[in-house]
PDB file of N, CA and C in Angstrom:
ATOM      1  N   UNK A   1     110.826  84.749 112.337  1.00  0.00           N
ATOM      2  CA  UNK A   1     109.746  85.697 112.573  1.00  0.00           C
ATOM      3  C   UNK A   1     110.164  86.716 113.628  1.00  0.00           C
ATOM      4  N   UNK A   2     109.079  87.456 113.489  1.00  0.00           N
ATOM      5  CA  UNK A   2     109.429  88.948 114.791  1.00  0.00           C
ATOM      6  C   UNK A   2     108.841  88.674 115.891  1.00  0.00           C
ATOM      7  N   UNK A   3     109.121  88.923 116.443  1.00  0.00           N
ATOM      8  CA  UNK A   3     108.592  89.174 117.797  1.00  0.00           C
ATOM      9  C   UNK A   3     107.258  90.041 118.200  1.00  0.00           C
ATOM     10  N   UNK A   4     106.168  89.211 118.767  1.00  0.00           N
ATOM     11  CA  UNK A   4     104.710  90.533 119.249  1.00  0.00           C
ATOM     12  C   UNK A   4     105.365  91.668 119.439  1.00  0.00           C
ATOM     13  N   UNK A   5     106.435  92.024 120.439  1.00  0.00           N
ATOM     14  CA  UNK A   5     106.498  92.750 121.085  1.00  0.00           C
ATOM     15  C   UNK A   5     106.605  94.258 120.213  1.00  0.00           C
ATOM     16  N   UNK A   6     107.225  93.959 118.741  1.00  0.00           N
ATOM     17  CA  UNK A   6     107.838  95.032 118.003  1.00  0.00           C
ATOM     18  C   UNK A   6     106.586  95.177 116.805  1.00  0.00           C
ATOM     19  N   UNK A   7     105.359  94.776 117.519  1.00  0.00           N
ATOM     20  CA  UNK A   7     104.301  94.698 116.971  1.00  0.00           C
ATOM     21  C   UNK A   7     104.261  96.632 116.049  1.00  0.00           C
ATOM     22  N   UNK A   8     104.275  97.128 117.255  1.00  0.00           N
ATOM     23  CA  UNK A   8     104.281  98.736 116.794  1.00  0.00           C
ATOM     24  C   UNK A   8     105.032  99.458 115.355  1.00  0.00           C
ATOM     25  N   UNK A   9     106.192  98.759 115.452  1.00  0.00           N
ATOM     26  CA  UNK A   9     107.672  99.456 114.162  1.00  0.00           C
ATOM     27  C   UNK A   9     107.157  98.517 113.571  1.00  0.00           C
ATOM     28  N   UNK A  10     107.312  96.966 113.681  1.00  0.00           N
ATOM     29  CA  UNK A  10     106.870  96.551 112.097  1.00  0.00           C
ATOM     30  C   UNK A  10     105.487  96.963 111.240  1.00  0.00           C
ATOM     31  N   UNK A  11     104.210  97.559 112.162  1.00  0.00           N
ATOM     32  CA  UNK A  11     103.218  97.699 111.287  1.00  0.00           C
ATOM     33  C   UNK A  11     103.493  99.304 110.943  1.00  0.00           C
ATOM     34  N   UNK A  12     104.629 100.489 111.591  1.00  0.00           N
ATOM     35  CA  UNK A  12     105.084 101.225 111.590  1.00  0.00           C
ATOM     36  C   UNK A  12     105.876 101.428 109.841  1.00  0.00           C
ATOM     37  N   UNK A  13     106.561 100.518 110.120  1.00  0.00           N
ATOM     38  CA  UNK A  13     107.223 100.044 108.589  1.00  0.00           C
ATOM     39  C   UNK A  13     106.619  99.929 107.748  1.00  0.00           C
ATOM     40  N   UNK A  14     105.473  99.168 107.234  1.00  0.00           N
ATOM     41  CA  UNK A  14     105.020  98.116 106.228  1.00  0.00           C
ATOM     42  C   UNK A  14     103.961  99.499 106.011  1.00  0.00           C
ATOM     43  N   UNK A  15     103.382 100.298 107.122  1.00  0.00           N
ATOM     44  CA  UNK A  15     101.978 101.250 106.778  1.00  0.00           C
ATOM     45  C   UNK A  15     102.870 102.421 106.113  1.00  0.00           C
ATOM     46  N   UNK A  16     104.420 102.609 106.476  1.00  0.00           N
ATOM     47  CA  UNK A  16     105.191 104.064 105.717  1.00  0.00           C
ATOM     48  C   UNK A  16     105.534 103.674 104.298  1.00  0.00           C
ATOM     49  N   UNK A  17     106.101 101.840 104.298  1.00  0.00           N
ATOM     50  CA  UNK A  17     106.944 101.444 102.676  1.00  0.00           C
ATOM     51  C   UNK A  17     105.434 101.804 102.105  1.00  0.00           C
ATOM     52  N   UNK A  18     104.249 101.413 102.338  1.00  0.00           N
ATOM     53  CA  UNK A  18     103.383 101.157 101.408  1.00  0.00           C
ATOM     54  C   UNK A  18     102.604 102.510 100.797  1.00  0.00           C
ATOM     55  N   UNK A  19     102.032 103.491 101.980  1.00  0.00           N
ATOM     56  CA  UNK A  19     101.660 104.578 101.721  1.00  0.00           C
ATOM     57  C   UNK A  19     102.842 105.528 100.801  1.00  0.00           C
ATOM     58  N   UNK A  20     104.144 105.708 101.434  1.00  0.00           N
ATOM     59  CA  UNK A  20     104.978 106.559 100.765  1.00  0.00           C
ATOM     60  C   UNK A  20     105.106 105.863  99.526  1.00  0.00           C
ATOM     61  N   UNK A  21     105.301 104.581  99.308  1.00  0.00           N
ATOM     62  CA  UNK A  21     104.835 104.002  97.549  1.00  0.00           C
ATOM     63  C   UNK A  21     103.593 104.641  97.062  1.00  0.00           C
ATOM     64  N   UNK A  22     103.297 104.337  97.464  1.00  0.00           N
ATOM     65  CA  UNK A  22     101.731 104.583  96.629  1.00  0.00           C
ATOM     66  C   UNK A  22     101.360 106.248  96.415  1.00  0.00           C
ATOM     67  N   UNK A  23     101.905 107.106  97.307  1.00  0.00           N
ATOM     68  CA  UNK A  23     101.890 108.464  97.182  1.00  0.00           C
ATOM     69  C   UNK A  23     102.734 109.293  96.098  1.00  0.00           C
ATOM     70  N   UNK A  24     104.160 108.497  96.909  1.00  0.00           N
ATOM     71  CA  UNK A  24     105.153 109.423  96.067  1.00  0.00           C
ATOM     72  C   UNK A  24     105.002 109.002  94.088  1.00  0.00           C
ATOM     73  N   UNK A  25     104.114 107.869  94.220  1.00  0.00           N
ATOM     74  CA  UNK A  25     103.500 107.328  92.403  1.00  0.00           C
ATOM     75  C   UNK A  25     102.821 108.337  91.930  1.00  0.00           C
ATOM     76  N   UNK A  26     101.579 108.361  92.881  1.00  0.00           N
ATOM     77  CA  UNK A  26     100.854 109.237  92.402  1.00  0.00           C
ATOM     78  C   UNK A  26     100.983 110.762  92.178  1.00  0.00           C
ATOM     79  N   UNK A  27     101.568 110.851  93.198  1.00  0.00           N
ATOM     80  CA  UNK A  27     102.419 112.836  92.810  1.00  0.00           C
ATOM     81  C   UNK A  27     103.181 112.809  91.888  1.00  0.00           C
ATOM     82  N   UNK A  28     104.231 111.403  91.820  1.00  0.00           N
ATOM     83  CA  UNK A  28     104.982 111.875  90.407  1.00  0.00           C
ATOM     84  C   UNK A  28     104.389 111.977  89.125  1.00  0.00           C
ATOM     85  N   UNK A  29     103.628 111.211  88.873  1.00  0.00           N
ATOM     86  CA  UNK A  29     102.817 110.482  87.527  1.00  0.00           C
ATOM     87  C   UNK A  29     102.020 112.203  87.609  1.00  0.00           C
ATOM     88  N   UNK A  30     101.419 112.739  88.625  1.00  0.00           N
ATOM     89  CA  UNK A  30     100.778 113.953  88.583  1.00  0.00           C
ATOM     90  C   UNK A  30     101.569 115.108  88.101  1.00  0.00           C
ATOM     91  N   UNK A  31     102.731 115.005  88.492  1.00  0.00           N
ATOM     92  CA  UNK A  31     103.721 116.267  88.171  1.00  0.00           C
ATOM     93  C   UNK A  31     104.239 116.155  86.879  1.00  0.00           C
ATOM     94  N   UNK A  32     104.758 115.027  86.680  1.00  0.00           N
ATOM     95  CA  UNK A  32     105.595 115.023  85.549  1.00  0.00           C
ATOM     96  C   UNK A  32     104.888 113.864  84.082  1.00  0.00           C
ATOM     97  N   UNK A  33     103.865 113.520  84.602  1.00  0.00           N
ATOM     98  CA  UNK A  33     103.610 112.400  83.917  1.00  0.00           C
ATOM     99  C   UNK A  33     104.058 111.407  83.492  1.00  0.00           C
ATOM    100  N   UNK A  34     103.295 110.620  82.590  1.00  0.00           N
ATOM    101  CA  UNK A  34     104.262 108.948  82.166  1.00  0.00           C
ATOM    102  C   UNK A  34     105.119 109.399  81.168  1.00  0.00           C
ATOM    103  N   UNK A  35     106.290 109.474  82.032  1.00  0.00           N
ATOM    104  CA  UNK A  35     107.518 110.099  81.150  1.00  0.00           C
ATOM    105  C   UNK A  35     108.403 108.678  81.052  1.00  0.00           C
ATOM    106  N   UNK A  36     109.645 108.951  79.799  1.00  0.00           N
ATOM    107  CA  UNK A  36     110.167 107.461  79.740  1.00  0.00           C
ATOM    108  C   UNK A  36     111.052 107.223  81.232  1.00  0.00           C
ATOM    109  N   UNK A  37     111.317 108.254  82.154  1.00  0.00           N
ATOM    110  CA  UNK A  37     112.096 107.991  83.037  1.00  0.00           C
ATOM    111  C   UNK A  37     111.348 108.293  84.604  1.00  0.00           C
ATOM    112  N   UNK A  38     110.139 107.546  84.551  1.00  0.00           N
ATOM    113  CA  UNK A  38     109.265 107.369  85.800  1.00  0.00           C
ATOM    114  C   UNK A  38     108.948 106.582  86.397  1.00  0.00           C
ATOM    115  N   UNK A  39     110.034 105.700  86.531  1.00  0.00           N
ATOM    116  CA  UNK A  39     110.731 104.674  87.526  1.00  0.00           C
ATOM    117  C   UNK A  39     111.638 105.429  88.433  1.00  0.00           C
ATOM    118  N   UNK A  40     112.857 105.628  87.535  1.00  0.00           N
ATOM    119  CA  UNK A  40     113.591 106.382  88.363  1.00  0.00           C
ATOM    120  C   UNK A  40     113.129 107.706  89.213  1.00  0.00           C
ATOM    121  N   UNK A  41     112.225 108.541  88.617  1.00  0.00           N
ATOM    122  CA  UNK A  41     111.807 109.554  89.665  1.00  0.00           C
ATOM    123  C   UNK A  41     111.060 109.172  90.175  1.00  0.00           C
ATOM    124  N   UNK A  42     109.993 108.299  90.464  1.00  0.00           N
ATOM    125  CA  UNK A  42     109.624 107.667  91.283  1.00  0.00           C
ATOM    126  C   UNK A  42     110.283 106.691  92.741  1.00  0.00           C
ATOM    127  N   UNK A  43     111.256 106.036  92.009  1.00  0.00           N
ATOM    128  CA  UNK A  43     111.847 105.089  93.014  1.00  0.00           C
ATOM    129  C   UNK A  43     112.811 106.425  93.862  1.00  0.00           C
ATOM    130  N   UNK A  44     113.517 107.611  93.234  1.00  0.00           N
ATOM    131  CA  UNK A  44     114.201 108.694  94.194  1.00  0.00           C
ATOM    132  C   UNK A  44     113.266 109.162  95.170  1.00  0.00           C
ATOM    133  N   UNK A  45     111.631 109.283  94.295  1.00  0.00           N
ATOM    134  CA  UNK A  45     110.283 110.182  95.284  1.00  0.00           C
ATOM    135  C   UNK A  45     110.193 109.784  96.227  1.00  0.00           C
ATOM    136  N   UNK A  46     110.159 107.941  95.852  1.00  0.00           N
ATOM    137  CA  UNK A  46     110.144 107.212  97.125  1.00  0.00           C
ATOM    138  C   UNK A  46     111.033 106.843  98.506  1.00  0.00           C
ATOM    139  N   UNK A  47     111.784 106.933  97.945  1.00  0.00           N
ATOM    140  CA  UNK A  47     113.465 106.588  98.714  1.00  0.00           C
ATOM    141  C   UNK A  47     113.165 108.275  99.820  1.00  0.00           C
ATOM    142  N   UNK A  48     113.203 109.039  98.931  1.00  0.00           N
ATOM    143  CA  UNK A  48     112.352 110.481 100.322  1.00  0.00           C
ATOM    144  C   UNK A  48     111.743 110.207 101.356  1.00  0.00           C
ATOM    145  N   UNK A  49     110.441 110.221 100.535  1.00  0.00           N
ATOM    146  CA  UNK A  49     108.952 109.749 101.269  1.00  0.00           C
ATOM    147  C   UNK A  49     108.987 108.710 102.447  1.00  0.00           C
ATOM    148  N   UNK A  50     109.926 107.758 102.235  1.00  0.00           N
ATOM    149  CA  UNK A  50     109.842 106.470 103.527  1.00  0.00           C
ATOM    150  C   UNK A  50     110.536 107.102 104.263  1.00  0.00           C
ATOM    151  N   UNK A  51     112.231 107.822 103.845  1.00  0.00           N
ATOM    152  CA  UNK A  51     112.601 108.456 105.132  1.00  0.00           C
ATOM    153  C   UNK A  51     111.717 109.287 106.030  1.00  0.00           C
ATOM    154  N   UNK A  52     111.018 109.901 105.076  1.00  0.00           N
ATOM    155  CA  UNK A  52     110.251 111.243 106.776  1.00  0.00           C
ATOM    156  C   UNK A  52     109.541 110.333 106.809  1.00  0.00           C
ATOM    157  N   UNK A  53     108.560 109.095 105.660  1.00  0.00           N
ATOM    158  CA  UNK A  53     107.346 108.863 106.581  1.00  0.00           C
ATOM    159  C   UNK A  53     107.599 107.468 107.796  1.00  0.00           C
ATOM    160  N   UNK A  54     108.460 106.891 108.008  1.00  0.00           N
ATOM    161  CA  UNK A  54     108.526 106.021 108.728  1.00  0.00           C
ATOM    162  C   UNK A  54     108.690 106.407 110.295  1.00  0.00           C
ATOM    163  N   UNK A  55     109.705 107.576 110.032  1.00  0.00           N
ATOM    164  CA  UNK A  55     109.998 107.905 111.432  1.00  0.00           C
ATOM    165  C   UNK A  55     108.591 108.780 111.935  1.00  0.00           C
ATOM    166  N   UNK A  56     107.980 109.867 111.199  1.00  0.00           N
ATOM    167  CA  UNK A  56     106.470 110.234 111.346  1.00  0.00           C
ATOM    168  C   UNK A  56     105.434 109.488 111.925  1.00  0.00           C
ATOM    169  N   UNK A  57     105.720 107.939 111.367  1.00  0.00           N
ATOM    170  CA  UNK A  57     104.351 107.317 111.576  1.00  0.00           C
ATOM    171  C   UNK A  57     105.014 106.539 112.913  1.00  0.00           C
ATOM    172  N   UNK A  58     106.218 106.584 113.634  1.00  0.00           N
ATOM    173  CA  UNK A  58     106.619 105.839 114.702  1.00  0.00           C
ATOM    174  C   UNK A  58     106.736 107.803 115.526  1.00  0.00           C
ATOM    175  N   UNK A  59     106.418 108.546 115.450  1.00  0.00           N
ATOM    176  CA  UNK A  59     106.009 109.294 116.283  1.00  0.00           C
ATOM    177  C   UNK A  59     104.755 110.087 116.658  1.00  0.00           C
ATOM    178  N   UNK A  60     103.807 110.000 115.465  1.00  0.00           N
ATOM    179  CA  UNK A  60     102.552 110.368 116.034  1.00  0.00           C
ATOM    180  C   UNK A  60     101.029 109.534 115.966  1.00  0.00           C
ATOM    181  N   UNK A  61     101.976 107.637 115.750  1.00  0.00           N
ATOM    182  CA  UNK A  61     101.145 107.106 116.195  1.00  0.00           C
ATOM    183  C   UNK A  61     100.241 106.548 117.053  1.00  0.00           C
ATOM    184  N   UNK A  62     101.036 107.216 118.382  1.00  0.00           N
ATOM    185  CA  UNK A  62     100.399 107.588 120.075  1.00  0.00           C
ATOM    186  C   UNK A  62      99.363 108.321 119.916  1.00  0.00           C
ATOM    187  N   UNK A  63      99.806 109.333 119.443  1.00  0.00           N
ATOM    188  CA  UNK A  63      98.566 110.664 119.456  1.00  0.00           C
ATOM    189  C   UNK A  63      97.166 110.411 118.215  1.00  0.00           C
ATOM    190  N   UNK A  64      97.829 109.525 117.653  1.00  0.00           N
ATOM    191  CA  UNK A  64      96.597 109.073 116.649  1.00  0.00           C
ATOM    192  C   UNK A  64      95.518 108.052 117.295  1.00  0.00           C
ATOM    193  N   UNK A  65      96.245 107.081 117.723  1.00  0.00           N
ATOM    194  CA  UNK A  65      95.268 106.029 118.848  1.00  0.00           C
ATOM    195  C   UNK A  65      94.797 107.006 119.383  1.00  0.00           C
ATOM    196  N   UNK A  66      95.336 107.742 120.062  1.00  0.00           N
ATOM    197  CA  UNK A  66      94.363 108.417 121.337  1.00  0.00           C
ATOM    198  C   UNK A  66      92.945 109.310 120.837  1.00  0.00           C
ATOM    199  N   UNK A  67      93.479 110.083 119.681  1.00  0.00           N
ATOM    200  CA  UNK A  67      92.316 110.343 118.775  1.00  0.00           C
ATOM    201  C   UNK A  67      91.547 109.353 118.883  1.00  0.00           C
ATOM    202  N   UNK A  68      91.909 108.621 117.977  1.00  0.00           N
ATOM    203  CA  UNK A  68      90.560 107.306 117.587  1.00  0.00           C
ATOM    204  C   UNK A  68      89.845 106.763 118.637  1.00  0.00           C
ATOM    205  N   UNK A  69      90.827 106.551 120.177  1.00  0.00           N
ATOM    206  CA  UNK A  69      89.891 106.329 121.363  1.00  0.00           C
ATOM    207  C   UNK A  69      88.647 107.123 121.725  1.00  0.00           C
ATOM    208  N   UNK A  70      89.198 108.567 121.346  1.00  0.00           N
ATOM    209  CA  UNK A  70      88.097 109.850 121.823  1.00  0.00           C
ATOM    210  C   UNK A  70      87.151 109.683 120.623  1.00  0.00           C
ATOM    211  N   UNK A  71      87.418 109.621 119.695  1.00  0.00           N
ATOM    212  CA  UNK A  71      86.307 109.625 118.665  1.00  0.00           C
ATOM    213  C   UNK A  71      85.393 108.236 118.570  1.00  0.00           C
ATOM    214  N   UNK A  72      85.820 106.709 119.061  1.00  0.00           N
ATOM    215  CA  UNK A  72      85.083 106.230 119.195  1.00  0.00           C
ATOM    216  C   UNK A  72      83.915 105.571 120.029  1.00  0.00           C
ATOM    217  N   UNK A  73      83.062 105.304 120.213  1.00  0.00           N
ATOM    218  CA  UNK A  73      82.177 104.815 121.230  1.00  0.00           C
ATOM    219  C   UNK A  73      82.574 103.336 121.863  1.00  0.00           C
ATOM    220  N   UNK A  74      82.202 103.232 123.216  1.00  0.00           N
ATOM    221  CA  UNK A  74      83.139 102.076 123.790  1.00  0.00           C
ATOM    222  C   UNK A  74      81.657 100.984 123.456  1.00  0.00           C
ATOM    223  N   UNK A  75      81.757  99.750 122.916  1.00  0.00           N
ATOM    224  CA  UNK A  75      80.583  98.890 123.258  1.00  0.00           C
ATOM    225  C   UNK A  75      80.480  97.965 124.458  1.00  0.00           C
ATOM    226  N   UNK A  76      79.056  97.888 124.629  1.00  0.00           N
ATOM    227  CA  UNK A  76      79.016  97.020 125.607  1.00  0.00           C
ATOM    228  C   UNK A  76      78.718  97.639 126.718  1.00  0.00           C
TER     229      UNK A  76
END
């Protein structure tokens, strides 16, 4: 197992593999449709998509907490 500490990059990881899956599907299937070869442009869309989005989501996920702090109400 991992370590708490790398709590940040692994949910960093798992929130970029999954979104950039699920995106780069849906844009392809949108662009080109269910073509016989939409695996492969998909799995290239994707292989993109995780590069910018992983390092993206390990740099403006500071500034996103801090949003969500300001936007939410503290209880109690």
């Amino acid at each position: 197992m991992i370590a708490r500490k790398y709590h940040r990059i692994v949910f960093s990881f798992f929130m970029s593999l999954l979104m950039s899956g699920i995106m780069s599907l849906v844009i392809s299937v949108f662009n080109v449709g269910w073509v016989s070869n939409i695996l492969s442009i998909w799995l290239n869309a994707w292989l993109f998509a995780f590069a910018v989005a992983f390092p993206t989501i390990i740099a403006v996920s500071p500034v996103v907490h801090k949003l969500v702090s300001l936007v939410l109400k503290e209880e109690g």
